[in-house]
PDB file of N, CA and C in Angstrom:
ATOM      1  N   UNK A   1     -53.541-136.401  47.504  1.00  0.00           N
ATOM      2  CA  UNK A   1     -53.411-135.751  46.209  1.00  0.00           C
ATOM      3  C   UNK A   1     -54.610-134.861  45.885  1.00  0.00           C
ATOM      4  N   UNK A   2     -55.678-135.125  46.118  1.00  0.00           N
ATOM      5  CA  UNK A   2     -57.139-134.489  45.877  1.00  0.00           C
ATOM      6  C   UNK A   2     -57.057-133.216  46.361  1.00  0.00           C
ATOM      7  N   UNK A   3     -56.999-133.060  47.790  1.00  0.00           N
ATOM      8  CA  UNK A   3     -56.513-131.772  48.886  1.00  0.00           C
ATOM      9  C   UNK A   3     -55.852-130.899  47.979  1.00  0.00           C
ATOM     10  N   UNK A   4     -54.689-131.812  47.929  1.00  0.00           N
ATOM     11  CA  UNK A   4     -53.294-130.685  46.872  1.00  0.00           C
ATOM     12  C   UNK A   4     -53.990-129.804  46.192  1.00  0.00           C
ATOM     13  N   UNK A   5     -54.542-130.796  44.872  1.00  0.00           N
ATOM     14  CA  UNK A   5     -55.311-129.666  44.310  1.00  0.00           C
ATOM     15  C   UNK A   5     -56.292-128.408  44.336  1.00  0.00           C
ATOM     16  N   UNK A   6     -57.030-128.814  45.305  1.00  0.00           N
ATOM     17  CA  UNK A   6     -57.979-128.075  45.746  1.00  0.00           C
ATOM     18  C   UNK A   6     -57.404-126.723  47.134  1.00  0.00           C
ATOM     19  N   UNK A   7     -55.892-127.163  47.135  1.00  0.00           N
ATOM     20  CA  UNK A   7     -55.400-125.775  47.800  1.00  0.00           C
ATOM     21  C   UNK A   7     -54.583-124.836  46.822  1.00  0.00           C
ATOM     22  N   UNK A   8     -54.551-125.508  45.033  1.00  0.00           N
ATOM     23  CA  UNK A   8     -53.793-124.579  44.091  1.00  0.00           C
ATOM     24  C   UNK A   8     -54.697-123.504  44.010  1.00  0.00           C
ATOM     25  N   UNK A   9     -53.316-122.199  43.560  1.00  0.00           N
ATOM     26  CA  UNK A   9     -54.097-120.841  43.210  1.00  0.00           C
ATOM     27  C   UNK A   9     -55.127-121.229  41.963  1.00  0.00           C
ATOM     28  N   UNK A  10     -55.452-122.040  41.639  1.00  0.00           N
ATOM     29  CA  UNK A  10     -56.432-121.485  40.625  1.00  0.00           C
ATOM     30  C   UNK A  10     -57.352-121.018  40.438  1.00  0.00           C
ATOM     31  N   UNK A  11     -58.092-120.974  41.447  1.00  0.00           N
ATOM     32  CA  UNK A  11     -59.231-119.941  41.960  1.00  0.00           C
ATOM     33  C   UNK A  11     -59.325-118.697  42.507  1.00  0.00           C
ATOM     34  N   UNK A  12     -57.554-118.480  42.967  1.00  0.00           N
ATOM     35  CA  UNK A  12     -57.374-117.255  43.642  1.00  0.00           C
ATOM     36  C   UNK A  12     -57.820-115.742  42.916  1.00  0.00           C
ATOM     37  N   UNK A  13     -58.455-115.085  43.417  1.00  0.00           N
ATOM     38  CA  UNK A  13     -58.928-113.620  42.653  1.00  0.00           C
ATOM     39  C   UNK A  13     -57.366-112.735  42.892  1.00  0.00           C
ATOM     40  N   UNK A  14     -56.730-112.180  41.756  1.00  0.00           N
ATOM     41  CA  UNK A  14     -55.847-111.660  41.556  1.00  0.00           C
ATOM     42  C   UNK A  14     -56.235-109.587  40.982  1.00  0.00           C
ATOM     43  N   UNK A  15     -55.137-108.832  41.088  1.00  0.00           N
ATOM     44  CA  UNK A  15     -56.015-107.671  40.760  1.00  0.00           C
ATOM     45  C   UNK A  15     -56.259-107.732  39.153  1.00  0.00           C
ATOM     46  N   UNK A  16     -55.620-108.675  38.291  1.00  0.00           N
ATOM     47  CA  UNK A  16     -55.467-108.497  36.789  1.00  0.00           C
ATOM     48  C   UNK A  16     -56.859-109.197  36.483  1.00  0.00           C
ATOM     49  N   UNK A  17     -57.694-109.564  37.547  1.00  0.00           N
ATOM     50  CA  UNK A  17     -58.449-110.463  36.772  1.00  0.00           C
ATOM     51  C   UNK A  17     -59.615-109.600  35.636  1.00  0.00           C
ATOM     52  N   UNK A  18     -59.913-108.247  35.945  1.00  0.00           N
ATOM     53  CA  UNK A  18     -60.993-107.657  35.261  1.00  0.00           C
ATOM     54  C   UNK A  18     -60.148-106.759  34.318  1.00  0.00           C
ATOM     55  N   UNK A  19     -58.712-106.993  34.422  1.00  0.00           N
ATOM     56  CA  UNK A  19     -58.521-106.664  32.928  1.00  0.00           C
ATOM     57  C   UNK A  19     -58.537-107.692  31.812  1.00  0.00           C
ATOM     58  N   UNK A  20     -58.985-106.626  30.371  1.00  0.00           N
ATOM     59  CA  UNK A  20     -59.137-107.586  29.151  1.00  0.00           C
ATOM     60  C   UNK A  20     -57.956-108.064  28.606  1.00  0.00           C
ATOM     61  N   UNK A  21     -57.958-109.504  28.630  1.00  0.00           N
ATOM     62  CA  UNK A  21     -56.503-110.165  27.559  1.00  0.00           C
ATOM     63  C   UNK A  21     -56.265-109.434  26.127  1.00  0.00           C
ATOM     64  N   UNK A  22     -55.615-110.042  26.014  1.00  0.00           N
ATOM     65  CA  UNK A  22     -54.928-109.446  24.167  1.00  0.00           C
ATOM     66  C   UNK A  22     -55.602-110.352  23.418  1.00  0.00           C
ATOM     67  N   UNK A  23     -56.330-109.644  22.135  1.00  0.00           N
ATOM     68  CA  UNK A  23     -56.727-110.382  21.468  1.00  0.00           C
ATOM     69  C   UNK A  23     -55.603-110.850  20.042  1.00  0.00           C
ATOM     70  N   UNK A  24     -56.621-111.749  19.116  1.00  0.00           N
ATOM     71  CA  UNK A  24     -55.610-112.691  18.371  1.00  0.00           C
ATOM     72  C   UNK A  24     -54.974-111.778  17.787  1.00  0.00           C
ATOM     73  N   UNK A  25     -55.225-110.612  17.336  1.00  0.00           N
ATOM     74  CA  UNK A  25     -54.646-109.530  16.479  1.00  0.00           C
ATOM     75  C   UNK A  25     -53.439-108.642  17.398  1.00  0.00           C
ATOM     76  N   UNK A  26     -53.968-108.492  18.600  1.00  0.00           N
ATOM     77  CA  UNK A  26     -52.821-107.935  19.307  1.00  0.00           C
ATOM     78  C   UNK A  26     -51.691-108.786  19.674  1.00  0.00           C
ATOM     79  N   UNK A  27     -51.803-110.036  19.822  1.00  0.00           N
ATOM     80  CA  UNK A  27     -50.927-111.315  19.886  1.00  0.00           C
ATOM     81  C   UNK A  27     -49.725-110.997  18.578  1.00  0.00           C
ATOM     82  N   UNK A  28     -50.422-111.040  17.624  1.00  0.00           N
ATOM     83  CA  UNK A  28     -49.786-111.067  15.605  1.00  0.00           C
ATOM     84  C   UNK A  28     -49.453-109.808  15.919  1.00  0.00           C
ATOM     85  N   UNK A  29     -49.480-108.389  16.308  1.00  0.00           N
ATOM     86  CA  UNK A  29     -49.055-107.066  16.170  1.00  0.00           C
ATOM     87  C   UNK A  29     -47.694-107.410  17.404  1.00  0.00           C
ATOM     88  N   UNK A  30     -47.782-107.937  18.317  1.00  0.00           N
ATOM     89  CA  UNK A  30     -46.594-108.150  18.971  1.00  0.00           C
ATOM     90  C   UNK A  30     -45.301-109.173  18.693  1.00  0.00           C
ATOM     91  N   UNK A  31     -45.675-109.780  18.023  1.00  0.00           N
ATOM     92  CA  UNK A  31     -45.092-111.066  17.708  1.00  0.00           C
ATOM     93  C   UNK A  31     -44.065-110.287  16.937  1.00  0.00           C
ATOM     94  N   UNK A  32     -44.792-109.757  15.562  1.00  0.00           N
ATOM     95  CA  UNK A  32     -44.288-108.842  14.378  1.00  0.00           C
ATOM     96  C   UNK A  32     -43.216-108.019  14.841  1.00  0.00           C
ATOM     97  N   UNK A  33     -43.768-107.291  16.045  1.00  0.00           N
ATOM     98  CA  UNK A  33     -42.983-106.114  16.662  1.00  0.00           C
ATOM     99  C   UNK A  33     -41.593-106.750  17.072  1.00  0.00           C
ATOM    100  N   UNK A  34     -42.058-107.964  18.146  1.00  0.00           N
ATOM    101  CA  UNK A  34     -40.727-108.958  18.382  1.00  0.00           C
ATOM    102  C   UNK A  34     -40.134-109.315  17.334  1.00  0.00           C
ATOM    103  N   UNK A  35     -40.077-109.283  16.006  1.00  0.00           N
ATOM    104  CA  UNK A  35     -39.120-109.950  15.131  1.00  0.00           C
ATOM    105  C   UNK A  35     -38.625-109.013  14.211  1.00  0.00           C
ATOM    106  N   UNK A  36     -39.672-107.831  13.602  1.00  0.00           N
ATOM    107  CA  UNK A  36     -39.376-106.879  13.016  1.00  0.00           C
ATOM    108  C   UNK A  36     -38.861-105.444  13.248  1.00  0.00           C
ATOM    109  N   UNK A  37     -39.014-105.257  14.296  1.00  0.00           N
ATOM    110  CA  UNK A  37     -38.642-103.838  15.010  1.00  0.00           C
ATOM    111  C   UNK A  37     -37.359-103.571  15.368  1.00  0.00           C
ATOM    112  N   UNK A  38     -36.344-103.100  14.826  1.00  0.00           N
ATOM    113  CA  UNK A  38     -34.982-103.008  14.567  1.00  0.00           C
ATOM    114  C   UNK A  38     -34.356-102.067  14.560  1.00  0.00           C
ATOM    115  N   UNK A  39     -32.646-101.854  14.750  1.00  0.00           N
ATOM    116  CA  UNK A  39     -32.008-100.477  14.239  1.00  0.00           C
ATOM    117  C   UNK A  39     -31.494-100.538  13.241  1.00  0.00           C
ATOM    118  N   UNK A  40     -31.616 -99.773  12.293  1.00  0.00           N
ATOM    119  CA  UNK A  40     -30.855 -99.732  11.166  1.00  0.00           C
ATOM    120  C   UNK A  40     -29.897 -99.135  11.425  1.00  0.00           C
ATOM    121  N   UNK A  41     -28.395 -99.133  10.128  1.00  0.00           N
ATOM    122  CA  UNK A  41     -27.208 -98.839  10.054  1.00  0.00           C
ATOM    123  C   UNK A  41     -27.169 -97.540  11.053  1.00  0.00           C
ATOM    124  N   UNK A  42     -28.135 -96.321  10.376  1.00  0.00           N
ATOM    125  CA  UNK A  42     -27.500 -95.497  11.151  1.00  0.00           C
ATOM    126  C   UNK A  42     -28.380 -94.989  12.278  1.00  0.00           C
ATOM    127  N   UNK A  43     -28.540 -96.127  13.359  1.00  0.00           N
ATOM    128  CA  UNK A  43     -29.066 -96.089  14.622  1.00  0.00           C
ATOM    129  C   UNK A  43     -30.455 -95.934  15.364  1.00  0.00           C
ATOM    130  N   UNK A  44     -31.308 -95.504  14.026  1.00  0.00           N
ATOM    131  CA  UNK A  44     -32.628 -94.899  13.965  1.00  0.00           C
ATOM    132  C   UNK A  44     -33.869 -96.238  13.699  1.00  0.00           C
ATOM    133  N   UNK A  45     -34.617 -96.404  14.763  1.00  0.00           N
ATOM    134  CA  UNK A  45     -35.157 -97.577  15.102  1.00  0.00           C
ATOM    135  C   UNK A  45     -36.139 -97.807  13.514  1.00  0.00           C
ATOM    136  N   UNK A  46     -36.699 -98.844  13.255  1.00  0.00           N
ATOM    137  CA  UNK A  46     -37.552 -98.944  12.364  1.00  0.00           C
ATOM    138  C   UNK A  46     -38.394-100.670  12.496  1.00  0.00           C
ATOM    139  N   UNK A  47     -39.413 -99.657  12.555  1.00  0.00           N
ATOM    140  CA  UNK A  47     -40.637-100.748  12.522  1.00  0.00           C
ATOM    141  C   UNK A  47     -41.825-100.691  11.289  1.00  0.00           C
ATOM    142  N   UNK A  48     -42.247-102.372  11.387  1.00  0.00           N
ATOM    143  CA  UNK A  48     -42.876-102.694   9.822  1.00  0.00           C
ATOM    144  C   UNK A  48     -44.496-101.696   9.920  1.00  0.00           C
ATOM    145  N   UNK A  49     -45.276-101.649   9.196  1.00  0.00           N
ATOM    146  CA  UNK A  49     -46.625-101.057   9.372  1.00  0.00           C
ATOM    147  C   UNK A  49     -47.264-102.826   9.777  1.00  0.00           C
ATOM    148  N   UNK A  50     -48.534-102.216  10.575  1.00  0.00           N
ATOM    149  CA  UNK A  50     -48.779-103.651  10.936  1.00  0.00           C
ATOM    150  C   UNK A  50     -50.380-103.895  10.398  1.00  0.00           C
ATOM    151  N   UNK A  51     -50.430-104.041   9.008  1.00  0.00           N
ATOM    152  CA  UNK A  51     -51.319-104.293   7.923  1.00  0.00           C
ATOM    153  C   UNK A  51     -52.031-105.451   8.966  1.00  0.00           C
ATOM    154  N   UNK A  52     -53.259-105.462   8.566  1.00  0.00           N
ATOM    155  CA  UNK A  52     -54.439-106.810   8.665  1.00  0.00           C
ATOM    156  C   UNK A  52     -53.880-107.460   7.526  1.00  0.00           C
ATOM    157  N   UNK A  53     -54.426-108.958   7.823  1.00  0.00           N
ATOM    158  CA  UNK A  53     -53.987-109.764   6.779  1.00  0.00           C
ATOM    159  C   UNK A  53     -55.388-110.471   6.095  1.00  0.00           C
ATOM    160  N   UNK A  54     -55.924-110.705   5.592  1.00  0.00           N
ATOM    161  CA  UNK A  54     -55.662-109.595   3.773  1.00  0.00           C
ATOM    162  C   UNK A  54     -55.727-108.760   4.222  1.00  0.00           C
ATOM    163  N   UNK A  55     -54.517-107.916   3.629  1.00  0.00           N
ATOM    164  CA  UNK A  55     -54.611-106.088   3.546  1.00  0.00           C
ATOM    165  C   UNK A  55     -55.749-105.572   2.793  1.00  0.00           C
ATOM    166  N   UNK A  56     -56.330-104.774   3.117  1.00  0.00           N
ATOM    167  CA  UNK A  56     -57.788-104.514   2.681  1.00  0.00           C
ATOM    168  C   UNK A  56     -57.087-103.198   1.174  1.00  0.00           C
ATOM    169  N   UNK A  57     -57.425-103.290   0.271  1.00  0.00           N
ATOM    170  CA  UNK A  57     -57.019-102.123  -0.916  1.00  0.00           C
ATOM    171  C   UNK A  57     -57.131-100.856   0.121  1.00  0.00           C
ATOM    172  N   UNK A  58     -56.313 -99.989  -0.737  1.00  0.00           N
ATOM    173  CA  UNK A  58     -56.992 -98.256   0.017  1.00  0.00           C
ATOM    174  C   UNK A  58     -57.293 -97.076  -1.350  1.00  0.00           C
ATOM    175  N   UNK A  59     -57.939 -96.983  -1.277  1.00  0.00           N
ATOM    176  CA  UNK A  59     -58.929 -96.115  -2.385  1.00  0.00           C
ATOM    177  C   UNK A  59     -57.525 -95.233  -3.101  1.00  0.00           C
ATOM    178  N   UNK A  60     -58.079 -95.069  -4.594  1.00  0.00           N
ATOM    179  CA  UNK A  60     -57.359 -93.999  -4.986  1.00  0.00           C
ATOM    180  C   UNK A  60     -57.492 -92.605  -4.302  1.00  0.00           C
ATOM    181  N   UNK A  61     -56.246 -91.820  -4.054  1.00  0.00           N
ATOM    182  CA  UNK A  61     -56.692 -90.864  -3.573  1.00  0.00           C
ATOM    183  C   UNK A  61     -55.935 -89.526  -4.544  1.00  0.00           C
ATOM    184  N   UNK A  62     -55.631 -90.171  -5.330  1.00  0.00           N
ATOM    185  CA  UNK A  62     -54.816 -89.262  -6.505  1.00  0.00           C
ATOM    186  C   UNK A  62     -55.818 -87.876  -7.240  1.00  0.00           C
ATOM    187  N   UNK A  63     -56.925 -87.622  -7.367  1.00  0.00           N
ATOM    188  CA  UNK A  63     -57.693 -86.424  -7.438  1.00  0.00           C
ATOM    189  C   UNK A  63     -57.134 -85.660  -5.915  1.00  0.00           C
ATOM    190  N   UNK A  64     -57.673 -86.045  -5.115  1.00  0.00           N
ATOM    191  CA  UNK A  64     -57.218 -85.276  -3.666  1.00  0.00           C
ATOM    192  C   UNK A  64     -55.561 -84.326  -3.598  1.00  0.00           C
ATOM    193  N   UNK A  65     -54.823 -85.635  -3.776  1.00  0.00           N
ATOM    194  CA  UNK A  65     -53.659 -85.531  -3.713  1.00  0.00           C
ATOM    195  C   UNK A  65     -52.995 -84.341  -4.781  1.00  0.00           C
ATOM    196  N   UNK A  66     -53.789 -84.355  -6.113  1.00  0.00           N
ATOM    197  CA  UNK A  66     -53.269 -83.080  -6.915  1.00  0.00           C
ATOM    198  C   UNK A  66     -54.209 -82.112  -6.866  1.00  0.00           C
ATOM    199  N   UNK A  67     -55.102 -81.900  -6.338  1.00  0.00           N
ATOM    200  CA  UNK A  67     -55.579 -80.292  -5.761  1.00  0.00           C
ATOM    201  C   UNK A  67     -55.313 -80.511  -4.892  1.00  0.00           C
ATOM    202  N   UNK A  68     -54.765 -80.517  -3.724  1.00  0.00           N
ATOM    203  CA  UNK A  68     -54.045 -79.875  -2.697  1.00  0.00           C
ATOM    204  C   UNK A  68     -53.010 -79.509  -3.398  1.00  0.00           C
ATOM    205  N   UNK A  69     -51.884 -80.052  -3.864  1.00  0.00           N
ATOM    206  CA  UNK A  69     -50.578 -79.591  -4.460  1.00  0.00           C
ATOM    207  C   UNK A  69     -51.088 -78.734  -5.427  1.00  0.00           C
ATOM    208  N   UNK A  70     -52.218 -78.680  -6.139  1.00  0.00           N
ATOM    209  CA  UNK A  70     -52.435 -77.077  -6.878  1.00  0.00           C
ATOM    210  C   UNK A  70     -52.493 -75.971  -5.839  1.00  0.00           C
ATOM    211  N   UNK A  71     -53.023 -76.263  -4.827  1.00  0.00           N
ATOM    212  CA  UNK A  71     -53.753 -75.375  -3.822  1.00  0.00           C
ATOM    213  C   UNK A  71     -52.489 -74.727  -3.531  1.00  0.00           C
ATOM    214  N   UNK A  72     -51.513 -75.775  -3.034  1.00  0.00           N
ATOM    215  CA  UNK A  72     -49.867 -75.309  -2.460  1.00  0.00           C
ATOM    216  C   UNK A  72     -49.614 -74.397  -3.450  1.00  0.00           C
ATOM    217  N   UNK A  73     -49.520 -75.090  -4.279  1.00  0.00           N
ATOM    218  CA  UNK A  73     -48.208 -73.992  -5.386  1.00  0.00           C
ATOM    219  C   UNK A  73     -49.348 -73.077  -5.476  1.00  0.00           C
ATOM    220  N   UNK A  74     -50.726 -72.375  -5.617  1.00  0.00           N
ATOM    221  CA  UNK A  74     -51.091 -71.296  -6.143  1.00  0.00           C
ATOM    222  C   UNK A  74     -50.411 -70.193  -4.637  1.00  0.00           C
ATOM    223  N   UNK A  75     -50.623 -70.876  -3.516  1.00  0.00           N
ATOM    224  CA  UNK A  75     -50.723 -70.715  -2.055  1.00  0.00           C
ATOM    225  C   UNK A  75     -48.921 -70.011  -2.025  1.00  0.00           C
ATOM    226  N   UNK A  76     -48.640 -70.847  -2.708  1.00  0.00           N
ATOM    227  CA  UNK A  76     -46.691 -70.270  -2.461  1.00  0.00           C
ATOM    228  C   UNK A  76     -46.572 -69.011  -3.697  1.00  0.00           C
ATOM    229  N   UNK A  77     -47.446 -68.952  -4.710  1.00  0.00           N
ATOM    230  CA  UNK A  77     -47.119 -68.199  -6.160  1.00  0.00           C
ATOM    231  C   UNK A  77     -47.663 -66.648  -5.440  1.00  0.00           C
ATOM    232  N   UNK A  78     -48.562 -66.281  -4.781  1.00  0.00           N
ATOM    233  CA  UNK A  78     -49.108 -65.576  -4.012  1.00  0.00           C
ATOM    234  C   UNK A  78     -48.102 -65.014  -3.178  1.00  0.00           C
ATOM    235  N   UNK A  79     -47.761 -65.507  -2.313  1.00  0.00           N
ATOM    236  CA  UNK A  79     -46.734 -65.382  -1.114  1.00  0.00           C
ATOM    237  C   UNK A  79     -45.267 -66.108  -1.670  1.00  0.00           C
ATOM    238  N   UNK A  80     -44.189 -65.028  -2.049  1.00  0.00           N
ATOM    239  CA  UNK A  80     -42.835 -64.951  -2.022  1.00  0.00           C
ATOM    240  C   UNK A  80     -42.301 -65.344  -0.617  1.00  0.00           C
ATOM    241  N   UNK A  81     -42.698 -64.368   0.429  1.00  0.00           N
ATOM    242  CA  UNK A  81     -41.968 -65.177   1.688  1.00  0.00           C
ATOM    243  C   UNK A  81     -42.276 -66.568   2.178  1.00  0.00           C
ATOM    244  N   UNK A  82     -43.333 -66.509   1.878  1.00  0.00           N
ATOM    245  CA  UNK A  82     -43.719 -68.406   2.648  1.00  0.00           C
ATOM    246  C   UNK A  82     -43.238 -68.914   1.173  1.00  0.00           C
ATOM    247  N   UNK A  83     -43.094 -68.538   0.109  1.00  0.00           N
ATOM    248  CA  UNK A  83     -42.494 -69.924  -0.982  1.00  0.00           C
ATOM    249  C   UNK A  83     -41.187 -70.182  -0.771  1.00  0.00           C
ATOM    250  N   UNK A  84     -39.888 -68.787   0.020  1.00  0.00           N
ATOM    251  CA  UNK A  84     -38.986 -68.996   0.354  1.00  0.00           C
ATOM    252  C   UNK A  84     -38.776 -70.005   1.473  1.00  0.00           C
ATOM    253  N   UNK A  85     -39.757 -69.763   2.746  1.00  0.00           N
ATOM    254  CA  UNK A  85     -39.514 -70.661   3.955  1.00  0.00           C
ATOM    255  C   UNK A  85     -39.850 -72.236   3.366  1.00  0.00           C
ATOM    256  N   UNK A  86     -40.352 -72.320   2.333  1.00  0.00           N
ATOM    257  CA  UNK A  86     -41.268 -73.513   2.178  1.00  0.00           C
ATOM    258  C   UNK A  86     -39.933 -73.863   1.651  1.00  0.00           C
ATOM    259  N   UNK A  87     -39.169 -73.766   0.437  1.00  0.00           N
ATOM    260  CA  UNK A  87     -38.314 -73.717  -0.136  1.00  0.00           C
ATOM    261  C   UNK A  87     -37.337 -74.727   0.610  1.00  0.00           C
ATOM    262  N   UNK A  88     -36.698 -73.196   1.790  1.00  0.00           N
ATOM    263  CA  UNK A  88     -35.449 -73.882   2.471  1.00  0.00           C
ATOM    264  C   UNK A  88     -35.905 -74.801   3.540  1.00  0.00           C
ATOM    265  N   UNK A  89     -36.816 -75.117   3.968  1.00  0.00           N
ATOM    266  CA  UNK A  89     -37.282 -76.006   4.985  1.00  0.00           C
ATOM    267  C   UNK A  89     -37.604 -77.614   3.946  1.00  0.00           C
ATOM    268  N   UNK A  90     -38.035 -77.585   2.873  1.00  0.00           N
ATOM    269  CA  UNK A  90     -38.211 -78.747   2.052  1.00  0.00           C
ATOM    270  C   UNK A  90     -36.423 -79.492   1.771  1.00  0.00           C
ATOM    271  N   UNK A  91     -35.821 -78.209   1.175  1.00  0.00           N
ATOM    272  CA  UNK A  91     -34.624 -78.319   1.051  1.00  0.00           C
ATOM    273  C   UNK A  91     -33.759 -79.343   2.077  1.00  0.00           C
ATOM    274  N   UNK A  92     -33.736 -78.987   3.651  1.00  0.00           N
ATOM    275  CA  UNK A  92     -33.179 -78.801   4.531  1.00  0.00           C
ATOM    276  C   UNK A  92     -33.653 -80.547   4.479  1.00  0.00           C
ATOM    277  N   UNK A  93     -35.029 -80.916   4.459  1.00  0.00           N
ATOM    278  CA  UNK A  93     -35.718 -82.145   4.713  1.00  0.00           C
ATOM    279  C   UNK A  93     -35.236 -83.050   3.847  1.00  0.00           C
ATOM    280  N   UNK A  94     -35.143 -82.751   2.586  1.00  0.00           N
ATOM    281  CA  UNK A  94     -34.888 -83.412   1.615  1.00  0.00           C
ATOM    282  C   UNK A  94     -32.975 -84.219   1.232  1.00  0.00           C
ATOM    283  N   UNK A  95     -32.444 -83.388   2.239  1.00  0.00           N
ATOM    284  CA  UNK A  95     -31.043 -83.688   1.917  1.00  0.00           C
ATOM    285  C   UNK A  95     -30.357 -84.462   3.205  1.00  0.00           C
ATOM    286  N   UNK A  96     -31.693 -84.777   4.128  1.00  0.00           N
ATOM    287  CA  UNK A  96     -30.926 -85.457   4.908  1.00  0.00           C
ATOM    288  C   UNK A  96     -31.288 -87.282   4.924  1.00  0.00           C
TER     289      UNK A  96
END
């Protein structure tokens, strides 16, 4: 019985050995993926966001967010043709 053991692979050098395992977080991001990652009705895959747990807050970003959209609309009030493309391309996005 002693022998036996001492002829198992467990010592054997394999080529995976100097790659790095998955850590505990990549373990929980797969797991998630295995249970949550799905097709919806109309065929189009959907997967969860894969938050840390506690989800850490994320800053207001609402100043940012409305000067750029001033920036846009002065940016489209300027330019008739790009407010048209902007227009039917939002359009086009929006109705599907």
């Amino acid at each position: 019985p002693v022998t036996k053991d001492l002829q198992s692979p467990l010592f054997e050098k394999t080529r995976d050995d100097d790659k790095p395992g998955q850590s505990y977080e990549d373990k929980m991001f797969m797991k998630q993926m295995d249970n949550e990652f799905v097709r919806d009705s109309e065929g189009s895959w959907v997967a969860p966001l894969p938050f840390r747990v506690p989800r850490q807050p994320l800053p207001s970003n609402r100043q940012q967010a409305l000067h750029r959209a001033n920036m846009l609309d002065a940016s489209l009030n300027r330019n008739p043709v790009k407010r048209e493309h902007f227009l039917t391309f939002m359009s086009k996005i929006l109705r599907q």
